[in-house]
Protein backbone atom coordinates (compact mmCIF):
# COMPACT_ATOMS: atom_id res chain seq x y z
CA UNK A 1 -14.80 -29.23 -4.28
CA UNK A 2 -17.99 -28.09 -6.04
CA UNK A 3 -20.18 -30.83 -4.34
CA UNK A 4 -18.78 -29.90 -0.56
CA UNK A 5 -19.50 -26.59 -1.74
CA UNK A 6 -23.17 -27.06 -2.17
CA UNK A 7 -23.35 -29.69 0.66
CA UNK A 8 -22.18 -26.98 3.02
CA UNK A 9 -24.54 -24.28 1.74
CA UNK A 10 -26.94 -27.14 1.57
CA UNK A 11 -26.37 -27.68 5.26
CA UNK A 12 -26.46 -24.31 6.75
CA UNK A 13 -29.53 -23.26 4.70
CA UNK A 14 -31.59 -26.71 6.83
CA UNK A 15 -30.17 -25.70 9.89
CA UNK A 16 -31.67 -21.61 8.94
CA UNK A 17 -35.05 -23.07 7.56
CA UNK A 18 -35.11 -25.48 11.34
CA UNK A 19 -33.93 -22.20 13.61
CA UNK A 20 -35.69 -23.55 16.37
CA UNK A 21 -34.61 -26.70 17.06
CA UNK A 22 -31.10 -25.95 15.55
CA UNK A 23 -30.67 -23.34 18.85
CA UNK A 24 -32.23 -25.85 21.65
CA UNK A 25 -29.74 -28.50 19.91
CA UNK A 26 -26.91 -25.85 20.10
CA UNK A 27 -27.52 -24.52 23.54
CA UNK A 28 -28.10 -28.30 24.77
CA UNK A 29 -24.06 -29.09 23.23
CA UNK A 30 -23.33 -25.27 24.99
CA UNK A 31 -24.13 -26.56 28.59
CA UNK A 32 -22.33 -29.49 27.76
CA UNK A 33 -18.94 -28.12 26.62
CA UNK A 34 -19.30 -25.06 28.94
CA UNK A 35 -19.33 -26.78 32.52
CA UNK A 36 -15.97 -28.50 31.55
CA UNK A 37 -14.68 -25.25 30.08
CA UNK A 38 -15.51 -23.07 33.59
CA UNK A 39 -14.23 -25.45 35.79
CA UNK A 40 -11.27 -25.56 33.80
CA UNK A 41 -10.73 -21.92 34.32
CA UNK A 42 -11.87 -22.24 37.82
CA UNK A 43 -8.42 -24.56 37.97
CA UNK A 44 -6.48 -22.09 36.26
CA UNK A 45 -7.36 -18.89 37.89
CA UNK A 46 -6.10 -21.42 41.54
CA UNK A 47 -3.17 -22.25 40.36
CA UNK A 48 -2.48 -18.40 39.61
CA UNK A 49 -3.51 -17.43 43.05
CA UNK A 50 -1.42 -19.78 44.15
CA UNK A 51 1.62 -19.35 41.80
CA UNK A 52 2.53 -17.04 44.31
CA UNK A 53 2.80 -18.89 47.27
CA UNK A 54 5.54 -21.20 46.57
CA UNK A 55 8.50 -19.73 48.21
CA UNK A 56 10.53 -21.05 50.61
CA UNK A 57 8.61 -22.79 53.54
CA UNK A 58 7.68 -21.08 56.86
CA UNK A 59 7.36 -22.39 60.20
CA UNK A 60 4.97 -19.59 62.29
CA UNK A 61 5.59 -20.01 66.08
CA UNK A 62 2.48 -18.05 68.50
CA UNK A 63 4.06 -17.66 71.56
CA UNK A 64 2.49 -18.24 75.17
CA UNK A 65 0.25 -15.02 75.84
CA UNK A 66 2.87 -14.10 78.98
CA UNK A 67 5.30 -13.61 76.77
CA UNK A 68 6.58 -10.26 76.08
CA UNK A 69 7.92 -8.24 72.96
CA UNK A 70 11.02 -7.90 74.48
CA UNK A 71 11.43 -11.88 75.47
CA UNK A 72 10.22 -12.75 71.63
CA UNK A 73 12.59 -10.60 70.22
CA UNK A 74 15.33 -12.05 72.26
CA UNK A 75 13.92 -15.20 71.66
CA UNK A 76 14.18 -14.53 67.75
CA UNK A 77 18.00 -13.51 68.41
CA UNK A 78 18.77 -16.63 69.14
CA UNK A 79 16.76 -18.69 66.38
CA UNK A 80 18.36 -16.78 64.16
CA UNK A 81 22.09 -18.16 65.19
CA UNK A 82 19.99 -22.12 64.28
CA UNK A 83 21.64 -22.91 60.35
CA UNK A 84 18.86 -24.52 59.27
CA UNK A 85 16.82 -21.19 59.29
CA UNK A 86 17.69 -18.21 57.12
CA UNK A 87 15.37 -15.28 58.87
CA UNK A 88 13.38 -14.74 61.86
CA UNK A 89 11.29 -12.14 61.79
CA UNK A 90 9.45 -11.00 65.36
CA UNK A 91 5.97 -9.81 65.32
CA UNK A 92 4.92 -7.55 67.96
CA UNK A 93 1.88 -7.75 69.99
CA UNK A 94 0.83 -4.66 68.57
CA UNK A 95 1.52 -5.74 64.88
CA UNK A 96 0.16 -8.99 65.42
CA UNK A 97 -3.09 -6.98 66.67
CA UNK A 98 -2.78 -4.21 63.70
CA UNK A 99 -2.35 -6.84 60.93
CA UNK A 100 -5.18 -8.92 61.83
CA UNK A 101 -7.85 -5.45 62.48
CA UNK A 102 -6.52 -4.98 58.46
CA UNK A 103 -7.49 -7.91 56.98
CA UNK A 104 -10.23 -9.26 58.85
CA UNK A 105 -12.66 -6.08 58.68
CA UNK A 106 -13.47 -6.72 62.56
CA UNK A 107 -12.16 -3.16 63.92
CA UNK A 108 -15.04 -2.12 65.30
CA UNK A 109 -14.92 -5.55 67.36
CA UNK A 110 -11.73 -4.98 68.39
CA UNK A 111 -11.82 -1.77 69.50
CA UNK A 112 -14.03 -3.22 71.72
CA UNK A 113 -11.96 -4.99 73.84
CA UNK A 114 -9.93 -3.96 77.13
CA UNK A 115 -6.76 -5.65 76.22
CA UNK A 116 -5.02 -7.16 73.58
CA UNK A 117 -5.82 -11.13 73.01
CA UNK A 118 -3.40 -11.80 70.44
CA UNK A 119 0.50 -12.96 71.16
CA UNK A 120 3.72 -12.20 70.10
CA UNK A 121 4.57 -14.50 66.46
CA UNK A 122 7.64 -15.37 65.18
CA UNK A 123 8.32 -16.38 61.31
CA UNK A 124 11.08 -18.47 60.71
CA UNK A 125 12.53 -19.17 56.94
CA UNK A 126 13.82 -22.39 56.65
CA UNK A 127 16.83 -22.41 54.70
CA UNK A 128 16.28 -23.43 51.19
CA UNK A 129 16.53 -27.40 50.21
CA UNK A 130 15.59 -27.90 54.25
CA UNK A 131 14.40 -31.40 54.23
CA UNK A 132 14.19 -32.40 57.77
CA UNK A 133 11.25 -30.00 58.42
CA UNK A 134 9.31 -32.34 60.86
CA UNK A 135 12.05 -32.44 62.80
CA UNK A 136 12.90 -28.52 63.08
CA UNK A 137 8.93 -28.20 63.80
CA UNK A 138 9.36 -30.64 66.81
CA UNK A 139 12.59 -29.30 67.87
CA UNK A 140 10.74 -25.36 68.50
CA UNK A 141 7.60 -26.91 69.91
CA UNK A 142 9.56 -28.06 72.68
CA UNK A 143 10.66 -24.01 73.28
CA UNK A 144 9.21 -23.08 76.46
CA UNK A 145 8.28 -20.17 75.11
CA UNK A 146 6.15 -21.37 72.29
CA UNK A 147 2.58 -22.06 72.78
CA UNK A 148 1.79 -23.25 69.35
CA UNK A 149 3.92 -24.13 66.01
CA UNK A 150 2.67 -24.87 62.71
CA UNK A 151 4.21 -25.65 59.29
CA UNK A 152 2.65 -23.59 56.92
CA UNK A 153 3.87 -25.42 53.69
CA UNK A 154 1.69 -27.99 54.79
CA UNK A 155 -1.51 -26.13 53.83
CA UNK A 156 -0.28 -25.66 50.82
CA UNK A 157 0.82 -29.31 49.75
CA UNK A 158 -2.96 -30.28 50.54
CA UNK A 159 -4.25 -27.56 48.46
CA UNK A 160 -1.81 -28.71 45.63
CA UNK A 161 -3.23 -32.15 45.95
CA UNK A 162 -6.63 -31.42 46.21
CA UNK A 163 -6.29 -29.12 43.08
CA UNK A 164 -4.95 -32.69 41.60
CA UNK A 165 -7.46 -34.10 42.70
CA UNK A 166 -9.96 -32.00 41.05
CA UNK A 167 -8.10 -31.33 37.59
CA UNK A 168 -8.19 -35.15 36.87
CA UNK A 169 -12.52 -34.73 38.23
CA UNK A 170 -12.35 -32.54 35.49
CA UNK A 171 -10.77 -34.25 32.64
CA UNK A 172 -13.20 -37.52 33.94
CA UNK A 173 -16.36 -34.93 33.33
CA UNK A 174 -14.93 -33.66 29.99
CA UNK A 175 -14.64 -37.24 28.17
CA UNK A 176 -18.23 -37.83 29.53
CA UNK A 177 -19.89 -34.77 28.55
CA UNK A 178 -17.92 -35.40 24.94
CA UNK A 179 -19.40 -38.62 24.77
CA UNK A 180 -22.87 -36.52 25.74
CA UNK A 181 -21.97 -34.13 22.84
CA UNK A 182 -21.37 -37.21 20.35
CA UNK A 183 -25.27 -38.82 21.56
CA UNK A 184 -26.94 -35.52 20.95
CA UNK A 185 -25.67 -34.85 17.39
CA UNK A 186 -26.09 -38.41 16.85
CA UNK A 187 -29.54 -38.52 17.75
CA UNK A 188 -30.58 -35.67 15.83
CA UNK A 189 -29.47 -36.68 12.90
CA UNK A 190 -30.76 -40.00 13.32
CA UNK A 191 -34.24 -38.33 13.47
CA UNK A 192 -32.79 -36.38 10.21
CA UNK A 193 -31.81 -38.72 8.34
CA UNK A 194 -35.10 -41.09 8.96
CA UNK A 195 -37.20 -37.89 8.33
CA UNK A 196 -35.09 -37.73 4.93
CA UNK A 197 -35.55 -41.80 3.94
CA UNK A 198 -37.77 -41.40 1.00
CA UNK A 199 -35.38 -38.70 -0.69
CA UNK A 200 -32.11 -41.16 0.70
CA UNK A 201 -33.87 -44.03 -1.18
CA UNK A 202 -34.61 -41.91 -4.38
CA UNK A 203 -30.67 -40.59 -4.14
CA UNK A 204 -29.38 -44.04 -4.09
CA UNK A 205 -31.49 -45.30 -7.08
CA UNK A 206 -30.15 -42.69 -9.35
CA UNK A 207 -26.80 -43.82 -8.49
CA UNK A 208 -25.83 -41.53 -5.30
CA UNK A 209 -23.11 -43.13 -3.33
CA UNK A 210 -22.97 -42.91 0.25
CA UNK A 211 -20.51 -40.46 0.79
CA UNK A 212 -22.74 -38.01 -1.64
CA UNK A 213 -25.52 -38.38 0.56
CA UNK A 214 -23.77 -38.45 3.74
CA UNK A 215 -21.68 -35.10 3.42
CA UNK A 216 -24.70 -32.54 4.31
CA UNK A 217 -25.02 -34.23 7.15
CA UNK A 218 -21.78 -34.24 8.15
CA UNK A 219 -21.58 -30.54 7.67
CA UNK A 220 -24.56 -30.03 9.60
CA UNK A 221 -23.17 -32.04 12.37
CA UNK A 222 -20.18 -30.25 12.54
CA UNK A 223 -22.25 -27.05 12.64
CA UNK A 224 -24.35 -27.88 15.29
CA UNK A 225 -21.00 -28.87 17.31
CA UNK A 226 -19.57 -25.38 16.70
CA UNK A 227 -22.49 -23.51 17.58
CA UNK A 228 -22.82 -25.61 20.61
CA UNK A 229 -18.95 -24.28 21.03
CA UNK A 230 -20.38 -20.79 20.29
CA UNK A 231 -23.19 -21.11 23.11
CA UNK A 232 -20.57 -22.37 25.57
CA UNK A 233 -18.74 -19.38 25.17
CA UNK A 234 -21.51 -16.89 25.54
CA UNK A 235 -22.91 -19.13 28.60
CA UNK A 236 -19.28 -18.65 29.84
CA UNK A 237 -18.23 -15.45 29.29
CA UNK A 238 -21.81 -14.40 31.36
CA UNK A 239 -20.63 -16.05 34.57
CA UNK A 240 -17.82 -14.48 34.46
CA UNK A 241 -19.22 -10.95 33.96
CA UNK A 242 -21.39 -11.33 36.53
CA UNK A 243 -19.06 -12.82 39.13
CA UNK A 244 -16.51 -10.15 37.85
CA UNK A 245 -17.54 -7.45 40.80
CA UNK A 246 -17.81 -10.02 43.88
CA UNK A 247 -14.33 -11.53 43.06
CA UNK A 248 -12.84 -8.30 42.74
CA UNK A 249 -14.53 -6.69 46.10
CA UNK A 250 -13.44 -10.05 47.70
CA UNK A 251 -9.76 -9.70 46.48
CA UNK A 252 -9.96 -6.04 47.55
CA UNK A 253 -10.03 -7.12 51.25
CA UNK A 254 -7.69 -9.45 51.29
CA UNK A 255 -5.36 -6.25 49.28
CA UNK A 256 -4.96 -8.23 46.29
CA UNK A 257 -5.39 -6.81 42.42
CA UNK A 258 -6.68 -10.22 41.57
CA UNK A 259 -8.95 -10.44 38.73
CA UNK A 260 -11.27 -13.23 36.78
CA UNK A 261 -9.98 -13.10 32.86
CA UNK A 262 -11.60 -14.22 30.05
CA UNK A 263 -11.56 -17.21 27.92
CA UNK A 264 -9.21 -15.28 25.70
CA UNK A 265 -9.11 -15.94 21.73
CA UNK A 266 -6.73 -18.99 22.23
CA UNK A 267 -9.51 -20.83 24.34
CA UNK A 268 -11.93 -19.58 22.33
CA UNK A 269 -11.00 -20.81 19.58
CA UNK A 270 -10.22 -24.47 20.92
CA UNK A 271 -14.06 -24.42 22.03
CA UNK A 272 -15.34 -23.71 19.04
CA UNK A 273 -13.36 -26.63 17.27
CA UNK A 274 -13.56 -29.13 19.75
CA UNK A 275 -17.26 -28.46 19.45
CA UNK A 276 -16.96 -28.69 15.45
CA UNK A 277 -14.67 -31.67 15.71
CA UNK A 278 -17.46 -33.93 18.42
CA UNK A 279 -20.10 -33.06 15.83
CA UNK A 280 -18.10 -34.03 13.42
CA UNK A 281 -17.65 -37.27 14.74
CA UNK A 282 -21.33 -38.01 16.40
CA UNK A 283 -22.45 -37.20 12.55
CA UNK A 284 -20.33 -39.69 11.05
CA UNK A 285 -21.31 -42.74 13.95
CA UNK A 286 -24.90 -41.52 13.98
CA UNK A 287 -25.26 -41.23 9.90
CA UNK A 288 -23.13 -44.23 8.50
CA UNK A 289 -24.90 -46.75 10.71
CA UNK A 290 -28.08 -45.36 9.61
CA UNK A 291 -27.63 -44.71 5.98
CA UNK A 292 -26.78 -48.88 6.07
CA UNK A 293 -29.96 -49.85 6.63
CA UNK A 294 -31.56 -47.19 3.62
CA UNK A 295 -31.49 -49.35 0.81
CA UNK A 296 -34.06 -49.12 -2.01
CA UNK A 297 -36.55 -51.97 -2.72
């Protein structure tokens, strides 16, 4: 316990006395473990926007533009009686026109215009478990009141596989940006240790074993890797600040209270150690192999 005592004041005091190069070295692991770590949260903060949208699926039907409110509703009367839909809800003209002037900002345009381009819409609610959805869809296409139908689980089945898609890009990137981590510790304490040889040989012929000599730089390795952790979070935490006020000006016209969160102290801490825990290791590659081939004449 006393000699990883002094190895680890040993090691932090070389890393002080090198400042420098021990803050390029850090910020180098830092962009390393921090593009992993933002797309990661890039997934997550998805699949919370999208938590929500996993209710029962919808078919939307526009209806031809000759249509009227009055023909759509009765139109809707009679979906409604269909068992393999649980609601039908009719959407005025009007609304349709109303609803789309709110969310799309273009009132101005759309005051605009002499008449009203938009048609009547009905929402149907398939009934829960409703497997046979293709064949519903084809079934109200043929309505001769129905001008265009679309399935709007589909949408969200692509989005769900292209967020697959992406989480496994991401995992792929992690392991080689580890592997990254592991070359850049290991190659600065390569240059460490060689810069060190004369004192390495001198250790060994008073007896030091290997282990003696190779804990320091272990424990600087594993300090480099948590600073690295410690400039990913920083690096981080800065995007998000700054894309903070866009995100929450774009959720604001779309009327959603979505915001970006942080890493939180969980993630945090994970960062840190899995930046600890690759120096660690790169150390121990880098500074075994190398202390080998150190042997005293």
């Amino acid at each position: 316990m006393a000699q990883h005592a002094r190895a680890f004041s040993y090691s932090l005091g070389q890393l002080w006395r090198a400042r420098a190069a021990t803050l390029m070295t850090a910020a180098v692991i830092g962009i390393a473990l921090a593009l992993p770590t933002a797309l990661y949260l890039v997934l997550e903060h998805a699949q919370q926007v999208s938590a929500g949208w996993k209710g029962g699926a919808q078919v939307t039907l526009l209806l031809k533009q000759e249509v009227s409110d009055e023909a759509a509703r009765t139109l809707a009367i009679r979906l409604r009686a269909w068992p393999a839909l649980t609601e039908v809800r009719a959407i005025s003209r009007a609304e349709a026109l109303e609803e789309f002037r709110r969310l799309s900002g273009f009132g101005a345009a759309l005051d605009a215009l002499d008449e009203n381009p938009l048609p009547a819409v009905l929402v149907l609610q398939l009934t829960a478990g409703q497997e046979d959805a293709e064949r519903l869809l084809a079934k109200v296409r043929a309505l001769p009141e129905v001008e265009l139908a679309e399935f709007d689980e589909q949408w969200l089945k692509r989005l769900h596989a292209i967020m697959a898609v992406i989480e496994r890009a991401v995992q792929l990137l992690a392991l080689l940006l580890a592997a990254a981590v592991l070359f850049i510790v290991g190659n600065t304490l390569r240059l460490a240790v060689q810069s060190r040889s004369d004192e390495i040989e001198v250790s060994k012929l008073i007896g030091a074993s290997d282990a003696f000599i190779r804990r320091p730089f272990l424990y600087s390795g594993m300090w480099h890797g948590a600073l690295g952790g410690v400039c990913a979070w920083v690096m981080v935490s800065l995007a998000l600040w700054l894309l903070h006020g866009p995100v929450q000006r774009l959720a604001a016209l779309y009327q959603s209270d979505f915001s970006l969160s942080g890493l939180g102290f969980t993630l945090t801490l994970w960062l840190v150690a899995a930046g600890a825990v690759l120096g660690l290791l790169g150390a121990w590659l880098s500074v075994g192999r190398h202390l080998a081939n150190i042997e005293p004449a």
